[in-house]
PDB file of N, CA and C in Angstrom:
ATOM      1  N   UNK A   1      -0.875  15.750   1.564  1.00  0.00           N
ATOM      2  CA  UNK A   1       0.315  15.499   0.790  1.00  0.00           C
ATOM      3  C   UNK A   1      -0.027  14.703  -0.466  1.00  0.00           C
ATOM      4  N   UNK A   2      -0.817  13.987  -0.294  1.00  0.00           N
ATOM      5  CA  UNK A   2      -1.354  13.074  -1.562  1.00  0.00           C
ATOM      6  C   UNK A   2      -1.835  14.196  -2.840  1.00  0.00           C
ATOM      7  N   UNK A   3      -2.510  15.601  -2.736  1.00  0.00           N
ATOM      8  CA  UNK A   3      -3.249  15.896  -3.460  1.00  0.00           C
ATOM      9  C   UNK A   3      -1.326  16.538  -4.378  1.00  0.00           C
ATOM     10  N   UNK A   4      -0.105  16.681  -3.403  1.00  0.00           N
ATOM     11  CA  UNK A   4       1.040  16.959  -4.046  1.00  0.00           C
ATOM     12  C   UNK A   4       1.464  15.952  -4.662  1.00  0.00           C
ATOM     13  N   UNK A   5       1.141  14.588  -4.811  1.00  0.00           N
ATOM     14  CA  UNK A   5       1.734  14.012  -5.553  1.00  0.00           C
ATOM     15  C   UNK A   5       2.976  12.748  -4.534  1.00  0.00           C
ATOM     16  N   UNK A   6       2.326  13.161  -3.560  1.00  0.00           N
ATOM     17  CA  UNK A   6       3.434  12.462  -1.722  1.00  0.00           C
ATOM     18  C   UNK A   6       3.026  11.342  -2.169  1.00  0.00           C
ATOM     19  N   UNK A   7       4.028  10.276  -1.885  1.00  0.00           N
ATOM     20  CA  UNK A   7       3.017   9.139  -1.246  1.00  0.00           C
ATOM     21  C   UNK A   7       4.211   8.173  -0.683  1.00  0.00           C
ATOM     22  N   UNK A   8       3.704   7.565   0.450  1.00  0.00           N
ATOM     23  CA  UNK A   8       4.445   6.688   1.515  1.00  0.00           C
ATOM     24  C   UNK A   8       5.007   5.369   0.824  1.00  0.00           C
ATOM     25  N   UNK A   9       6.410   5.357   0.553  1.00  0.00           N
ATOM     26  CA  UNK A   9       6.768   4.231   0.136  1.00  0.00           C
ATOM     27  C   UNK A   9       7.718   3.211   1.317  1.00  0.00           C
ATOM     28  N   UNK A  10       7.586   1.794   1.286  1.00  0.00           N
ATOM     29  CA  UNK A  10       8.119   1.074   2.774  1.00  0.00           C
ATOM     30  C   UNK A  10       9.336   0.377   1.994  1.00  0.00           C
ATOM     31  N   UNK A  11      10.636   0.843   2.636  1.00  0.00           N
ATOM     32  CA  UNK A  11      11.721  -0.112   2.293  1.00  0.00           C
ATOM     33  C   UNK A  11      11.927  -1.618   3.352  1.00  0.00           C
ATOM     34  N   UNK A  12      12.690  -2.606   2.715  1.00  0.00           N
ATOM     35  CA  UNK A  12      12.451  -3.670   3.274  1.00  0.00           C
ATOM     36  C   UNK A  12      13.593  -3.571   4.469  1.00  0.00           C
ATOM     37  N   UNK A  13      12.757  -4.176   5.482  1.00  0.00           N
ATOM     38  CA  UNK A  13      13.654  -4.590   6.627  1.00  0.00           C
ATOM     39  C   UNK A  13      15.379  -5.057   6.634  1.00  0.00           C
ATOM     40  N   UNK A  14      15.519  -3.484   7.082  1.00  0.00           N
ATOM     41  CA  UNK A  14      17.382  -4.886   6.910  1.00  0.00           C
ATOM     42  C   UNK A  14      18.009  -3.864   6.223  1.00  0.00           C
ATOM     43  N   UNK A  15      17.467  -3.167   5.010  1.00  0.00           N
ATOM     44  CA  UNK A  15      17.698  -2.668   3.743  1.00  0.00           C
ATOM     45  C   UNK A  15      17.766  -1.234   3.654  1.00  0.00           C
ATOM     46  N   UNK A  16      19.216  -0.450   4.543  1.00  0.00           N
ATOM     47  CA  UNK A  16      19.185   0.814   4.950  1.00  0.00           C
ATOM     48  C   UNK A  16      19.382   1.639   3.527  1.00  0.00           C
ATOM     49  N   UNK A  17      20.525   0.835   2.644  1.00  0.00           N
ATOM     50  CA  UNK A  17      20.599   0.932   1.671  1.00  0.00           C
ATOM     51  C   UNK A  17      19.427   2.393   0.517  1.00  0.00           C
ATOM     52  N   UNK A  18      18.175   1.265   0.782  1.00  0.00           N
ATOM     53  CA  UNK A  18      17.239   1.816   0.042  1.00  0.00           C
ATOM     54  C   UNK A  18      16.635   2.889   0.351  1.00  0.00           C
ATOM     55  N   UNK A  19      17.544   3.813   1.690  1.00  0.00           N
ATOM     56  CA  UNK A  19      16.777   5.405   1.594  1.00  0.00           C
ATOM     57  C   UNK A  19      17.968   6.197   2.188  1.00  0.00           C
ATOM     58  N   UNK A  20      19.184   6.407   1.442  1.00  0.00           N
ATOM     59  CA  UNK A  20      20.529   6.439   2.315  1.00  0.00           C
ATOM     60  C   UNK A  20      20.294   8.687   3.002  1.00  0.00           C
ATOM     61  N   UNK A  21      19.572   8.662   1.912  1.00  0.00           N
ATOM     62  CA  UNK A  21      18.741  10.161   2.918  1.00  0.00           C
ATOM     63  C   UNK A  21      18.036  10.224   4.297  1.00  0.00           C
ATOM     64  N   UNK A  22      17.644   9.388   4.494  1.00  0.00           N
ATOM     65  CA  UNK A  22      16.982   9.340   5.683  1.00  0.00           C
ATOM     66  C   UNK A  22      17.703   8.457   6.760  1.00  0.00           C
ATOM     67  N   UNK A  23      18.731   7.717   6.388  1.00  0.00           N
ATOM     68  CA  UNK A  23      19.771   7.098   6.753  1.00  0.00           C
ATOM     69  C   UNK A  23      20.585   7.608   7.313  1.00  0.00           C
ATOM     70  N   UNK A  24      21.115   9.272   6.468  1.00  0.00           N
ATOM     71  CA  UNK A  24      22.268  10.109   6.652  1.00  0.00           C
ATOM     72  C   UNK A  24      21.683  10.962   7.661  1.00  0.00           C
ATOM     73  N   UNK A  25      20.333  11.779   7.249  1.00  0.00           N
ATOM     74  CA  UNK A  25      19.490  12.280   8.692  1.00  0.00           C
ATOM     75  C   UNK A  25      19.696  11.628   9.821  1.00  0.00           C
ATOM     76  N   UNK A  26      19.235  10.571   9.854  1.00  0.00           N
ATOM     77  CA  UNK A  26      19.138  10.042  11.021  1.00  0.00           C
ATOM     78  C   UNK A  26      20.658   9.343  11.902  1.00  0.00           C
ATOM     79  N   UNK A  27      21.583   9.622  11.398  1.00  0.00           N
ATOM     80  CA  UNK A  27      23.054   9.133  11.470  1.00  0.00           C
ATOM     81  C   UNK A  27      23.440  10.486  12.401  1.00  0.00           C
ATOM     82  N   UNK A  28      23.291  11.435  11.117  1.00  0.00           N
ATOM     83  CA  UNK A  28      23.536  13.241  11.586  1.00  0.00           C
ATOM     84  C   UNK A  28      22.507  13.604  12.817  1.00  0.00           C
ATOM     85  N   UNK A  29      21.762  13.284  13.004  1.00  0.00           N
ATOM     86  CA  UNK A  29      20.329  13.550  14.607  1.00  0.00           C
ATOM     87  C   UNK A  29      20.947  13.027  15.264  1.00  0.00           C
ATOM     88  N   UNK A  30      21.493  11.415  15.348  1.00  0.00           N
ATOM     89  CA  UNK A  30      21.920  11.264  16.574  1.00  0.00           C
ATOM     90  C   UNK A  30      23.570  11.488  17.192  1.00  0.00           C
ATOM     91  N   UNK A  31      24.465  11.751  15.745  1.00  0.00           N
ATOM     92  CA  UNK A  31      25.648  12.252  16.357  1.00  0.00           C
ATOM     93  C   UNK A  31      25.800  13.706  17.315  1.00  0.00           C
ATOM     94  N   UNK A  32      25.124  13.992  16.304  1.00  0.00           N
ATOM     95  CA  UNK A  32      24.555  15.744  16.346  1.00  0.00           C
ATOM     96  C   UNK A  32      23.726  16.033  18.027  1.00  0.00           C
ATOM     97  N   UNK A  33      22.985  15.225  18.698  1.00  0.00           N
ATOM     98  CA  UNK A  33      22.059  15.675  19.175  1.00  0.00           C
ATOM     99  C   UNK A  33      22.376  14.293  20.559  1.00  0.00           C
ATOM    100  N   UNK A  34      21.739  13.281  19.880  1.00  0.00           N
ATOM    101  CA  UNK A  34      21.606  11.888  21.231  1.00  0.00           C
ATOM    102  C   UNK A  34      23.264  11.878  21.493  1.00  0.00           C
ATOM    103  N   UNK A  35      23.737  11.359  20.795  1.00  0.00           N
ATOM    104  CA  UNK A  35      25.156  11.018  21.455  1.00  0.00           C
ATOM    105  C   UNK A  35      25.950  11.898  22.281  1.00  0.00           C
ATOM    106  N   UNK A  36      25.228  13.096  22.480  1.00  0.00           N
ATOM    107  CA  UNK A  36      26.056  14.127  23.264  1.00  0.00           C
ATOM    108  C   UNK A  36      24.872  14.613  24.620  1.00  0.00           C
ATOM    109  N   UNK A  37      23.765  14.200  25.245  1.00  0.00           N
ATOM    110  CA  UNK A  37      22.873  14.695  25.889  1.00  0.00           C
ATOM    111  C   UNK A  37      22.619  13.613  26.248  1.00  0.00           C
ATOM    112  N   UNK A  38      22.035  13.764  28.180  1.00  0.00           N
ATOM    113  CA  UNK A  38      21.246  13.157  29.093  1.00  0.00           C
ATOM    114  C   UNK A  38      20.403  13.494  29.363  1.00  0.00           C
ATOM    115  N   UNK A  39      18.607  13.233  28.532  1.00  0.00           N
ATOM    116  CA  UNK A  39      17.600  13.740  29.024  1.00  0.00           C
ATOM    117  C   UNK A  39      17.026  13.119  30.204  1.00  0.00           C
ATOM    118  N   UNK A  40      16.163  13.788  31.330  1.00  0.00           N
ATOM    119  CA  UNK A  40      15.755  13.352  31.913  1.00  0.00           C
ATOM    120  C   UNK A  40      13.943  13.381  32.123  1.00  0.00           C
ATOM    121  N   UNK A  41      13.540  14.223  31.053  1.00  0.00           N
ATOM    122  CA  UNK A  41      12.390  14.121  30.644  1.00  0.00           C
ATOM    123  C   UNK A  41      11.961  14.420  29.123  1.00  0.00           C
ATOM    124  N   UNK A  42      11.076  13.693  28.697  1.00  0.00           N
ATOM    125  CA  UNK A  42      10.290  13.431  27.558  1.00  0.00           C
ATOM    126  C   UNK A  42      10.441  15.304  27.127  1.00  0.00           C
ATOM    127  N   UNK A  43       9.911  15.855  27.954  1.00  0.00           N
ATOM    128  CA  UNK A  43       9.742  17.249  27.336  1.00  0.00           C
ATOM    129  C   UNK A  43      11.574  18.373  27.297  1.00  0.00           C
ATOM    130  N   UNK A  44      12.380  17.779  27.964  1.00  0.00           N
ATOM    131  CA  UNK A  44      13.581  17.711  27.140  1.00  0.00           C
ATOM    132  C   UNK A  44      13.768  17.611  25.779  1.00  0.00           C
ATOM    133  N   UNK A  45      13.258  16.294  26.045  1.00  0.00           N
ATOM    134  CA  UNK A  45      13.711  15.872  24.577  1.00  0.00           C
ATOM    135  C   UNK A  45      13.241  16.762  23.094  1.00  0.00           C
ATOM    136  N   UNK A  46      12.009  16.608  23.793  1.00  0.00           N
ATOM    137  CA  UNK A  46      10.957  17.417  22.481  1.00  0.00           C
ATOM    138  C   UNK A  46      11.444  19.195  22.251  1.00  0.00           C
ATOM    139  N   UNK A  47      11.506  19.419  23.240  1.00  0.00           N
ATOM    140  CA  UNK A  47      12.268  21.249  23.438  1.00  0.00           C
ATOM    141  C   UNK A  47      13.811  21.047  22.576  1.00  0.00           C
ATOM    142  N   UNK A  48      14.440  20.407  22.842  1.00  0.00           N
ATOM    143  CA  UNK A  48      16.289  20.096  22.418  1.00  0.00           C
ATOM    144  C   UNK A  48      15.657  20.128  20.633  1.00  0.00           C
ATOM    145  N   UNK A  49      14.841  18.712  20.199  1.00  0.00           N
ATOM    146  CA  UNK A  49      14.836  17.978  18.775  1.00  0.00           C
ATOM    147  C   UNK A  49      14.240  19.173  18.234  1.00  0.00           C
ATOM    148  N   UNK A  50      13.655  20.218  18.875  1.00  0.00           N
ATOM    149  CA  UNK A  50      12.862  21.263  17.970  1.00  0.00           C
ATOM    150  C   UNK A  50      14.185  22.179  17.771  1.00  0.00           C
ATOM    151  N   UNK A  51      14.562  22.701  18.981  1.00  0.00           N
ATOM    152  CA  UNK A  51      15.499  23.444  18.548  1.00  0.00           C
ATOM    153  C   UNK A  51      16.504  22.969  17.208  1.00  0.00           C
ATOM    154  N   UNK A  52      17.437  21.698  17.364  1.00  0.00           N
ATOM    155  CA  UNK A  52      18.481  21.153  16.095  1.00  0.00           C
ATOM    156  C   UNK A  52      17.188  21.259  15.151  1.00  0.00           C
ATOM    157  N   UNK A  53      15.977  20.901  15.069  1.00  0.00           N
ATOM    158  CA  UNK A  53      15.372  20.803  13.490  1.00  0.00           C
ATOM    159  C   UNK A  53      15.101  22.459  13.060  1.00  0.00           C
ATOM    160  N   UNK A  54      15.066  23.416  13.772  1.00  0.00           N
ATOM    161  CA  UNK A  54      14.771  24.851  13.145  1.00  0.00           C
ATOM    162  C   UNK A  54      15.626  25.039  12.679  1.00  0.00           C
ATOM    163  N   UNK A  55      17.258  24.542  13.674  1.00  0.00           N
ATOM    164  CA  UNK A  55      18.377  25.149  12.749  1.00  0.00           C
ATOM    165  C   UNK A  55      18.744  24.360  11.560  1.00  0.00           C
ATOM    166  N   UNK A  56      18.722  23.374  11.749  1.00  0.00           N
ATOM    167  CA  UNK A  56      18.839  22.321  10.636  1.00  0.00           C
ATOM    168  C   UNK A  56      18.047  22.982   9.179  1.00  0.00           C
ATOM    169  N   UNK A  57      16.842  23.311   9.223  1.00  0.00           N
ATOM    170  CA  UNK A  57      15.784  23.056   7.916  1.00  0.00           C
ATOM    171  C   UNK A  57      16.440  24.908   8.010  1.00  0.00           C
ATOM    172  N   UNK A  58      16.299  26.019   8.979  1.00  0.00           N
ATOM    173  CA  UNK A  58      15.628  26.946   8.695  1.00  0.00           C
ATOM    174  C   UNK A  58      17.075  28.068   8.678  1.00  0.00           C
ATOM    175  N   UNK A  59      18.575  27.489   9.238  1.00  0.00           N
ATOM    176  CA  UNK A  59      19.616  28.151   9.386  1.00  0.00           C
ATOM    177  C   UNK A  59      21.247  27.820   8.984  1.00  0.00           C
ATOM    178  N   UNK A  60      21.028  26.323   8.460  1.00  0.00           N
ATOM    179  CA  UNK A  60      22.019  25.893   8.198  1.00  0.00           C
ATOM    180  C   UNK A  60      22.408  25.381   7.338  1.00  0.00           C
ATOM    181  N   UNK A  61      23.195  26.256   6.192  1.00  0.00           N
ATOM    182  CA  UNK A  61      23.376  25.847   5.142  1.00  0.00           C
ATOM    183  C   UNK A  61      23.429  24.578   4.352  1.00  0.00           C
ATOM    184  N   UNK A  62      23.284  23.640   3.510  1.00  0.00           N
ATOM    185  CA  UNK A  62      23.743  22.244   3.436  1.00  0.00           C
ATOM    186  C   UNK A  62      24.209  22.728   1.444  1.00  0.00           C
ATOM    187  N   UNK A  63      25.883  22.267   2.114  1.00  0.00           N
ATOM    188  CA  UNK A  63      26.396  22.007   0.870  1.00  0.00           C
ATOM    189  C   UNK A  63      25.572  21.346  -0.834  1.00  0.00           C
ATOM    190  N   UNK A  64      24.885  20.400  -0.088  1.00  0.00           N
ATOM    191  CA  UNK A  64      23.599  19.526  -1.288  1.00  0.00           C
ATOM    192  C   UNK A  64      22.867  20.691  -2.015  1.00  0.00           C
ATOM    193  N   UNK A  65      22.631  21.330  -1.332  1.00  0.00           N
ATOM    194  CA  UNK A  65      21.514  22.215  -1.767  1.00  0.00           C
ATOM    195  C   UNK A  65      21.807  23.614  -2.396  1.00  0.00           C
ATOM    196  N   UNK A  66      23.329  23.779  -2.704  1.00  0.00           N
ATOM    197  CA  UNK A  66      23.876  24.991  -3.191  1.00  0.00           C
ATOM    198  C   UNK A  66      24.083  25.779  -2.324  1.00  0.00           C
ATOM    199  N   UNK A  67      23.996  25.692  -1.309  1.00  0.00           N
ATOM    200  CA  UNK A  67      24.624  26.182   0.170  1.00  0.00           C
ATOM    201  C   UNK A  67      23.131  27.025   0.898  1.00  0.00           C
ATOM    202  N   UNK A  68      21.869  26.726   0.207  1.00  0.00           N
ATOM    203  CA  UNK A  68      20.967  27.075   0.799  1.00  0.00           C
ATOM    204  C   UNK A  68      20.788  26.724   2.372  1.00  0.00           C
ATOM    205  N   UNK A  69      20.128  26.666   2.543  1.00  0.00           N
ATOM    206  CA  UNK A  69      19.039  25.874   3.660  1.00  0.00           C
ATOM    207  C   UNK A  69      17.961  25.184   3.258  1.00  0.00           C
ATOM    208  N   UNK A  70      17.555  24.300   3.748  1.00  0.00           N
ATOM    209  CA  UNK A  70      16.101  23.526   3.523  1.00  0.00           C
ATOM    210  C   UNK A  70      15.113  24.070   3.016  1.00  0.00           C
ATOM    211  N   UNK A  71      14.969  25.169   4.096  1.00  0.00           N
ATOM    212  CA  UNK A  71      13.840  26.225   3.793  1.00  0.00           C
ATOM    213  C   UNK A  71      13.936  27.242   2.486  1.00  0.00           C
ATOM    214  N   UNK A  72      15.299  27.747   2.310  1.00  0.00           N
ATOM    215  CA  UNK A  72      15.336  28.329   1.364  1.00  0.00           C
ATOM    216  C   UNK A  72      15.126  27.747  -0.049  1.00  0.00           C
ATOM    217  N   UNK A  73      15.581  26.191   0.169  1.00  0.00           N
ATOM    218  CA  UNK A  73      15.754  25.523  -0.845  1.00  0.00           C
ATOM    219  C   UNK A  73      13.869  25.354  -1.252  1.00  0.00           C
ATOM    220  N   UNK A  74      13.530  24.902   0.056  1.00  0.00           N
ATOM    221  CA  UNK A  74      12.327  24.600  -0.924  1.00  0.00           C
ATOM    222  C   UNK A  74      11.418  25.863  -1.476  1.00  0.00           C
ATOM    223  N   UNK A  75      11.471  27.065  -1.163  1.00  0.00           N
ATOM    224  CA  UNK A  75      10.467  28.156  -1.003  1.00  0.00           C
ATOM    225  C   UNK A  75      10.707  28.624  -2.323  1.00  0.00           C
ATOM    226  N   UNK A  76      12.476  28.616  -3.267  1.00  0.00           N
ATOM    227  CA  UNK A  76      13.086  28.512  -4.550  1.00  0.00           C
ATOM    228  C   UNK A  76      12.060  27.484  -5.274  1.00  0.00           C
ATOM    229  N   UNK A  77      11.958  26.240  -5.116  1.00  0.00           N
ATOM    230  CA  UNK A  77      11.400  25.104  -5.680  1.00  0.00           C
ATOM    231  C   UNK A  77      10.053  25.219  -5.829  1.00  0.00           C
ATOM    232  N   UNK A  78       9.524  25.961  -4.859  1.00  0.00           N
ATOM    233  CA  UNK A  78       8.001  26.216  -5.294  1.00  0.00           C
ATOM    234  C   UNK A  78       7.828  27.221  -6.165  1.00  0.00           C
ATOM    235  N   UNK A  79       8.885  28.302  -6.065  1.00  0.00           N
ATOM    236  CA  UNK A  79       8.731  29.918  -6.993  1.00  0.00           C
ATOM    237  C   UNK A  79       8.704  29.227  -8.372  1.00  0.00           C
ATOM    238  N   UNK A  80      10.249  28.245  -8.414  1.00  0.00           N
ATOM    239  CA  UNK A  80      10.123  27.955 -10.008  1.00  0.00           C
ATOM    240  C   UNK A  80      10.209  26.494 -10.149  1.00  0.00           C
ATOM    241  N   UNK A  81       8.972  26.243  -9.619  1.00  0.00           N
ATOM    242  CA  UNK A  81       8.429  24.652  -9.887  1.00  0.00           C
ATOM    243  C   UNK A  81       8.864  23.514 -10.599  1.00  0.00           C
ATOM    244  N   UNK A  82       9.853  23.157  -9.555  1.00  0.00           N
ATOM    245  CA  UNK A  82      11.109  21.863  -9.617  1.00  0.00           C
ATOM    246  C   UNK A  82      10.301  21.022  -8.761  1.00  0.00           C
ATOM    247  N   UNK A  83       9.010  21.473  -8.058  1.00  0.00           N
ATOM    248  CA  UNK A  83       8.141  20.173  -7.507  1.00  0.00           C
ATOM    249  C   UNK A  83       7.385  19.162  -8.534  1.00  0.00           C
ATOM    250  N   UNK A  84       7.466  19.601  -9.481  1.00  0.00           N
ATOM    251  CA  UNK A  84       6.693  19.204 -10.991  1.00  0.00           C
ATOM    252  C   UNK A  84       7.106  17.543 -11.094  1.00  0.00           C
ATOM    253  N   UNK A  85       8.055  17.102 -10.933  1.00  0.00           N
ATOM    254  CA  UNK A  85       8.666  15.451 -11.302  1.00  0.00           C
ATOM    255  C   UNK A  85       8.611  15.287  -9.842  1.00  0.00           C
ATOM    256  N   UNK A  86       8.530  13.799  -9.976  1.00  0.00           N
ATOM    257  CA  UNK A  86       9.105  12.955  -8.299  1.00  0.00           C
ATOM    258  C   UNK A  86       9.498  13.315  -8.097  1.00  0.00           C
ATOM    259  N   UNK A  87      11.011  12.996  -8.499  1.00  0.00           N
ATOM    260  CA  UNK A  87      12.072  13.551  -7.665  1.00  0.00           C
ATOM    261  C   UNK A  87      13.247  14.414  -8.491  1.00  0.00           C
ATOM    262  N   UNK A  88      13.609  15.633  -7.298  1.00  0.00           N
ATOM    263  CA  UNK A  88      14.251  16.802  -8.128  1.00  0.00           C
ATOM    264  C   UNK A  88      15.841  16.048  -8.677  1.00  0.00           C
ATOM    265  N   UNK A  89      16.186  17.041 -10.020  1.00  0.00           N
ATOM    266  CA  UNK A  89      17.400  16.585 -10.181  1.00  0.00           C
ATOM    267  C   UNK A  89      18.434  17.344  -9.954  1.00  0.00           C
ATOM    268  N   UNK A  90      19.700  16.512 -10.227  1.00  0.00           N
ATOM    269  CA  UNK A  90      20.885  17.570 -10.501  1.00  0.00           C
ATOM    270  C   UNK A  90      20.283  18.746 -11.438  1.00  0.00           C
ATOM    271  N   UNK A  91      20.040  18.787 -11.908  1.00  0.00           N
ATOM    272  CA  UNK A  91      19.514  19.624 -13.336  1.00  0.00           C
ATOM    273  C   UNK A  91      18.892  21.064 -12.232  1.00  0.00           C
ATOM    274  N   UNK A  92      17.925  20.325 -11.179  1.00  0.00           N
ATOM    275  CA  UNK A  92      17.076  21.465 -10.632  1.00  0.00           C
ATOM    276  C   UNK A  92      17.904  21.923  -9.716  1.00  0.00           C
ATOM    277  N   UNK A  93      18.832  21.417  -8.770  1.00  0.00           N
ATOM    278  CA  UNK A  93      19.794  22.149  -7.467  1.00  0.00           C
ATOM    279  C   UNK A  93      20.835  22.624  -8.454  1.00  0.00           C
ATOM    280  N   UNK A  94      21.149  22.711  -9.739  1.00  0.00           N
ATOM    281  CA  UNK A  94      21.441  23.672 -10.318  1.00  0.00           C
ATOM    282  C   UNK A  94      21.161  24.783 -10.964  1.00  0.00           C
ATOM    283  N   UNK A  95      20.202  24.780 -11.437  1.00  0.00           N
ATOM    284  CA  UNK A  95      19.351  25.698 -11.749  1.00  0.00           C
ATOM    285  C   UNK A  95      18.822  26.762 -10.726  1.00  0.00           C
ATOM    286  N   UNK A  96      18.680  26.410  -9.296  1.00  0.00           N
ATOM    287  CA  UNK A  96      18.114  26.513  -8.609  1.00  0.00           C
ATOM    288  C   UNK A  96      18.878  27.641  -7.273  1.00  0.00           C
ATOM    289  N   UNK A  97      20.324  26.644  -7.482  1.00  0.00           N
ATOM    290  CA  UNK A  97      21.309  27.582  -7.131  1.00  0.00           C
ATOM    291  C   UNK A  97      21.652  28.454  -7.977  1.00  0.00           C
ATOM    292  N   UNK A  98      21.730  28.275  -9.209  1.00  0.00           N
ATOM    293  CA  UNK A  98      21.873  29.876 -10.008  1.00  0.00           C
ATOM    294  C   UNK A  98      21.170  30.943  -9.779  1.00  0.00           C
ATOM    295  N   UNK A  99      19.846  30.605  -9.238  1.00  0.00           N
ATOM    296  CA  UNK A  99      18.719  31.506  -8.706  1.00  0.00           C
ATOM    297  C   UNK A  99      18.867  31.727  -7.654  1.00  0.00           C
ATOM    298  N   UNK A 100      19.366  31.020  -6.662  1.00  0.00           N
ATOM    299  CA  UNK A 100      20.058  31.610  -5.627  1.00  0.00           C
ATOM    300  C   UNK A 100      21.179  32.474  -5.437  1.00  0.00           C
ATOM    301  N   UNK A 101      22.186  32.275  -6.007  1.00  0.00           N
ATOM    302  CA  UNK A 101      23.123  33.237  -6.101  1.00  0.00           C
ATOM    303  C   UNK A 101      22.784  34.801  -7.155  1.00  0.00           C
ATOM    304  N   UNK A 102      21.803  34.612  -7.879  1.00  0.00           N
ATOM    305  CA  UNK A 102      21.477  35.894  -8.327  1.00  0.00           C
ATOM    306  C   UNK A 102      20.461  36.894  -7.336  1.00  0.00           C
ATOM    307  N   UNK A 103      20.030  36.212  -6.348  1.00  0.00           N
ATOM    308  CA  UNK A 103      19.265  36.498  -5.344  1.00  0.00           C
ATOM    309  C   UNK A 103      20.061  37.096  -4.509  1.00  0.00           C
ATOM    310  N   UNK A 104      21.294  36.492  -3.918  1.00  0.00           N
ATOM    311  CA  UNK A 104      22.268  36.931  -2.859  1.00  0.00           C
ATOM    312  C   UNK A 104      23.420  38.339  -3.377  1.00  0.00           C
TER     313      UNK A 104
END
């Protein structure tokens, strides 16, 4: 991931604030998934979290993204290289969805 330009940044303790994406994931995993299930083994768990993440990234639309999917969204982003800056903008999930809907 480094040779893409990745790199691991640590928000401070306390401070959910500072990644409200991974915040909202993880809000949506456990309404979505823990708060409704009694596993009784580890390999439950791992079988269930795979299933919600295929549909999640690979089947379910997300409004954010121009009604793509994850997957679709990013496979767009690599065709017409919105990976280029840190981080994508409004500018690119528009652009991006225009290319999507000329696709569909």
């Amino acid at each position: 991931m480094k040779a893409s330009g990745v790199e691991t940044l640590y928000i401070e303790p306390g401070s959910p604030w500072e990644n409200g994406y991974i915040e909202s994931f993880n809000s949506r995993l456990r309404d979505e998934l823990f708060n409704g299930e009694i596993f009784l083994h580890i390999d439950e768990v791992k079988y269930v979290v795979e299933r919600w993440r295929m549909d999640y990234n690979h089947y379910r639309p997300h409004s954010s993204l121009s009604y793509m999917t994850p997957a679709e969204f990013a496979k767009l982003c690599v065709e017409v290289g919105c990976y280029k800056r840190q981080k994508p903008t409004m500018e690119d999930v528009e652009i991006i969805g225009t290319l999507s809907n000329e696709l569909h």
